[in-house]
Protein backbone atom coordinates (compact mmCIF):
# COMPACT_ATOMS: atom_id res chain seq x y z
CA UNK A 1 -68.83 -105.27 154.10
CA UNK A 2 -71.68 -102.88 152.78
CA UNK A 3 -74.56 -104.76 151.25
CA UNK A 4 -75.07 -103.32 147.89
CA UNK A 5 -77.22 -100.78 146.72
CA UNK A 6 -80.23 -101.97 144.87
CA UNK A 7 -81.17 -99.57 141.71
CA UNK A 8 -84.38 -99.46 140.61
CA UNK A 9 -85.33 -99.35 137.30
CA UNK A 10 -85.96 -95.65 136.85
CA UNK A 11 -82.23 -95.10 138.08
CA UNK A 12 -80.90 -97.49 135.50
CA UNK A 13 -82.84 -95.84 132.86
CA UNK A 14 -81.55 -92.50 133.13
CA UNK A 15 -77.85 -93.65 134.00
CA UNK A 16 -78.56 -95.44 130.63
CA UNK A 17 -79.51 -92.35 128.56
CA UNK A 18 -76.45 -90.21 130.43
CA UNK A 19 -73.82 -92.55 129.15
CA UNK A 20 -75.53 -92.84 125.80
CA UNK A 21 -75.69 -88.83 125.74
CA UNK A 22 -72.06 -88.88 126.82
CA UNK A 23 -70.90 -90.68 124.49
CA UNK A 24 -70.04 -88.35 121.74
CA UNK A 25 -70.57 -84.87 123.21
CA UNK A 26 -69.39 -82.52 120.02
CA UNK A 27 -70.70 -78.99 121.65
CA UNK A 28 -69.39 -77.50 125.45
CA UNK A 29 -70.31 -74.87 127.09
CA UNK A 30 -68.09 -71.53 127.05
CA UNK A 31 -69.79 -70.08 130.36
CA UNK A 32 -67.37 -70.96 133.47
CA UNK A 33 -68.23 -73.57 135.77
CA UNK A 34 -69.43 -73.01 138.85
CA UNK A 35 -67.13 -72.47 142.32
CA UNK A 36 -65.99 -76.04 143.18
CA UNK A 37 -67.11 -77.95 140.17
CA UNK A 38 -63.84 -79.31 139.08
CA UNK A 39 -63.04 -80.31 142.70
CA UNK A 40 -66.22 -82.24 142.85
CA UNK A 41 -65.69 -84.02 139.99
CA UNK A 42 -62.17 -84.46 140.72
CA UNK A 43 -63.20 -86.14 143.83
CA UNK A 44 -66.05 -88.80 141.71
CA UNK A 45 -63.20 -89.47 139.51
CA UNK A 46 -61.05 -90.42 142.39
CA UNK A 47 -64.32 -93.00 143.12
CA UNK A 48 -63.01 -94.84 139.81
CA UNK A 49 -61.48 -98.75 140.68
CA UNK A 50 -57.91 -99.41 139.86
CA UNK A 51 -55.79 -102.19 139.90
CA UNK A 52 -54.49 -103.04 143.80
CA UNK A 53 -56.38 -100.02 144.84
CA UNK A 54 -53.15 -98.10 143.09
CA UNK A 55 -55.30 -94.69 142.07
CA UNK A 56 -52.30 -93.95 139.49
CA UNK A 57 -54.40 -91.18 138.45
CA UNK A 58 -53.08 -87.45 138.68
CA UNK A 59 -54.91 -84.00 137.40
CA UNK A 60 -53.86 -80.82 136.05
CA UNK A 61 -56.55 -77.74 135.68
CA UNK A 62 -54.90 -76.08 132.13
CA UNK A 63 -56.68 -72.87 132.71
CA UNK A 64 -54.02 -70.03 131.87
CA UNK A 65 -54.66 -68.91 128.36
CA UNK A 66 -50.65 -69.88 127.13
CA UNK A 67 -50.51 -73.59 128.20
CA UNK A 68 -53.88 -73.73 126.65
CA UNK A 69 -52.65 -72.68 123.48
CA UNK A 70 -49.70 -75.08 124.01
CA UNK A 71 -52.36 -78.01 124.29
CA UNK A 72 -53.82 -77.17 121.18
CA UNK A 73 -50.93 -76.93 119.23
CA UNK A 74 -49.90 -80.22 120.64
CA UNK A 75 -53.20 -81.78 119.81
CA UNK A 76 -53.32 -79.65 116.09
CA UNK A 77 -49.23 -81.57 115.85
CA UNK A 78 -51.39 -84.92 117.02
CA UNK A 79 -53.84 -85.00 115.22
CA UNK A 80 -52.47 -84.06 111.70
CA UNK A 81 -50.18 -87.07 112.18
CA UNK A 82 -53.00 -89.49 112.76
CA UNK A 83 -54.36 -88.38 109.35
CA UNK A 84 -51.20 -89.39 107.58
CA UNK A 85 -51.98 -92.80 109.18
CA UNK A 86 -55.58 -92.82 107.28
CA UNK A 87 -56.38 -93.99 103.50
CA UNK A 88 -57.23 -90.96 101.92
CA UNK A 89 -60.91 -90.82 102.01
CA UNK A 90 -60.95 -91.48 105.47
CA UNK A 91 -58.49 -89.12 105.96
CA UNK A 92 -60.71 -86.28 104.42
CA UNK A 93 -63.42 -87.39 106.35
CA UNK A 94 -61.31 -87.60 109.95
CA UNK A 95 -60.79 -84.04 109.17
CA UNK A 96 -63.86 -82.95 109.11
CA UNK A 97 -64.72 -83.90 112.60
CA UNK A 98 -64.42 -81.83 115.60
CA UNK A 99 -62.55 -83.95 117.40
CA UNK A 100 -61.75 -81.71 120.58
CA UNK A 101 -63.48 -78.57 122.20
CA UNK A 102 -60.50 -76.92 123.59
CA UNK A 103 -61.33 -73.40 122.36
CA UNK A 104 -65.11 -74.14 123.78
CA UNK A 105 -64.65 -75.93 126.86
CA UNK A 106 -64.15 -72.95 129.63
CA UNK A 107 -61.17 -75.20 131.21
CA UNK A 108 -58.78 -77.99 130.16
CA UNK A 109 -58.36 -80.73 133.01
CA UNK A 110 -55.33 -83.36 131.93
CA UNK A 111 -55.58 -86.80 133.22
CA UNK A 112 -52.10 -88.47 133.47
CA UNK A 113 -51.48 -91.75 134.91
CA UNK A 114 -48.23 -91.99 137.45
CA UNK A 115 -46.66 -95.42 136.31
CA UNK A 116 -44.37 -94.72 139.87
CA UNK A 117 -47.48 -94.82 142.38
CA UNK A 118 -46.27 -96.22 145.34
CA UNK A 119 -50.00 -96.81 146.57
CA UNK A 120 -51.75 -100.16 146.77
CA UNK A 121 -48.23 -101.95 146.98
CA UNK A 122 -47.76 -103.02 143.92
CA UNK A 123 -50.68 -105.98 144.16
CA UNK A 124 -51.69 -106.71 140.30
CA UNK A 125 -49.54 -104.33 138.87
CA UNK A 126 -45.95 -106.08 139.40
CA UNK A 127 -46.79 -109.03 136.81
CA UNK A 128 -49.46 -106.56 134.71
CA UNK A 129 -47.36 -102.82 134.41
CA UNK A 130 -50.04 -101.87 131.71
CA UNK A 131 -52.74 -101.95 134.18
CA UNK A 132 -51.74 -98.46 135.59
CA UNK A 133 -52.53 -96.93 132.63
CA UNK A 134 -55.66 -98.92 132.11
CA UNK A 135 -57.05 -97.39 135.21
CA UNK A 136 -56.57 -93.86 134.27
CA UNK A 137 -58.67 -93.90 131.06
């Protein structure tokens, strides 16, 4: 087995202040990403642990202009009924925040999990079903 990595302190630091910028990103980007982006990042993703080594995840590039108007009016459908779920006041204030950038972001990419995955064998998800979705979020 690998020994593993040792990260100095400088490394830590600035993985730090990327997940603390990450965090709430509220602005994108409209210019389009460069050639082989999404398959690089596709492939980090794929990095991710999952239960029993089960990699339930699946992605779809939304890129054609109609099923990205279908995503928003799914999310628009979504997120009005979450307000209805919200005392008033927070409601207004839910509302107000921009709470997707899907007419900003240059492409949609939809993470789904695949509750079916025949990978891994099963290990930790037979007595634990939940876990497959765990490990695609």
């Amino acid at each position: 087995m690998a020994e593993a990595p040792n990260f100095d302190p400088d490394f830590r630091s600035r993985l730090q202040a990327l997940l603390t910028w990450r965090r709430d990103v509220r602005r994108f980007r409209r210019d389009p990403l460069p050639d082989g982006t999404i398959e690089r990042l596709i492939g980090l993703a794929c990095l991710a642990p999952s239960v029993g080594l089960s990699q339930p995840w699946r992605f779809v590039l939304v890129d054609l202009p109609a099923r990205r108007a279908a995503v928003r009016e799914n999310f628009l459908h979504c997120n009005a009924a979450a307000l209805t779920e919200q005392a008033p006041e927070r409601a207004r204030h839910y509302a107000q925040l921009k709470l997707a950038g899907l007419d900003e972001a240059p492409c949609h990419l939809a993470v789904f999990a695949d509750p079916t995955t025949r990978q891994g064998h099963g290990l930790g998800r037979l007595t634990m079903p939940e876990t497959i979705a765990y490990s695609a979020v």
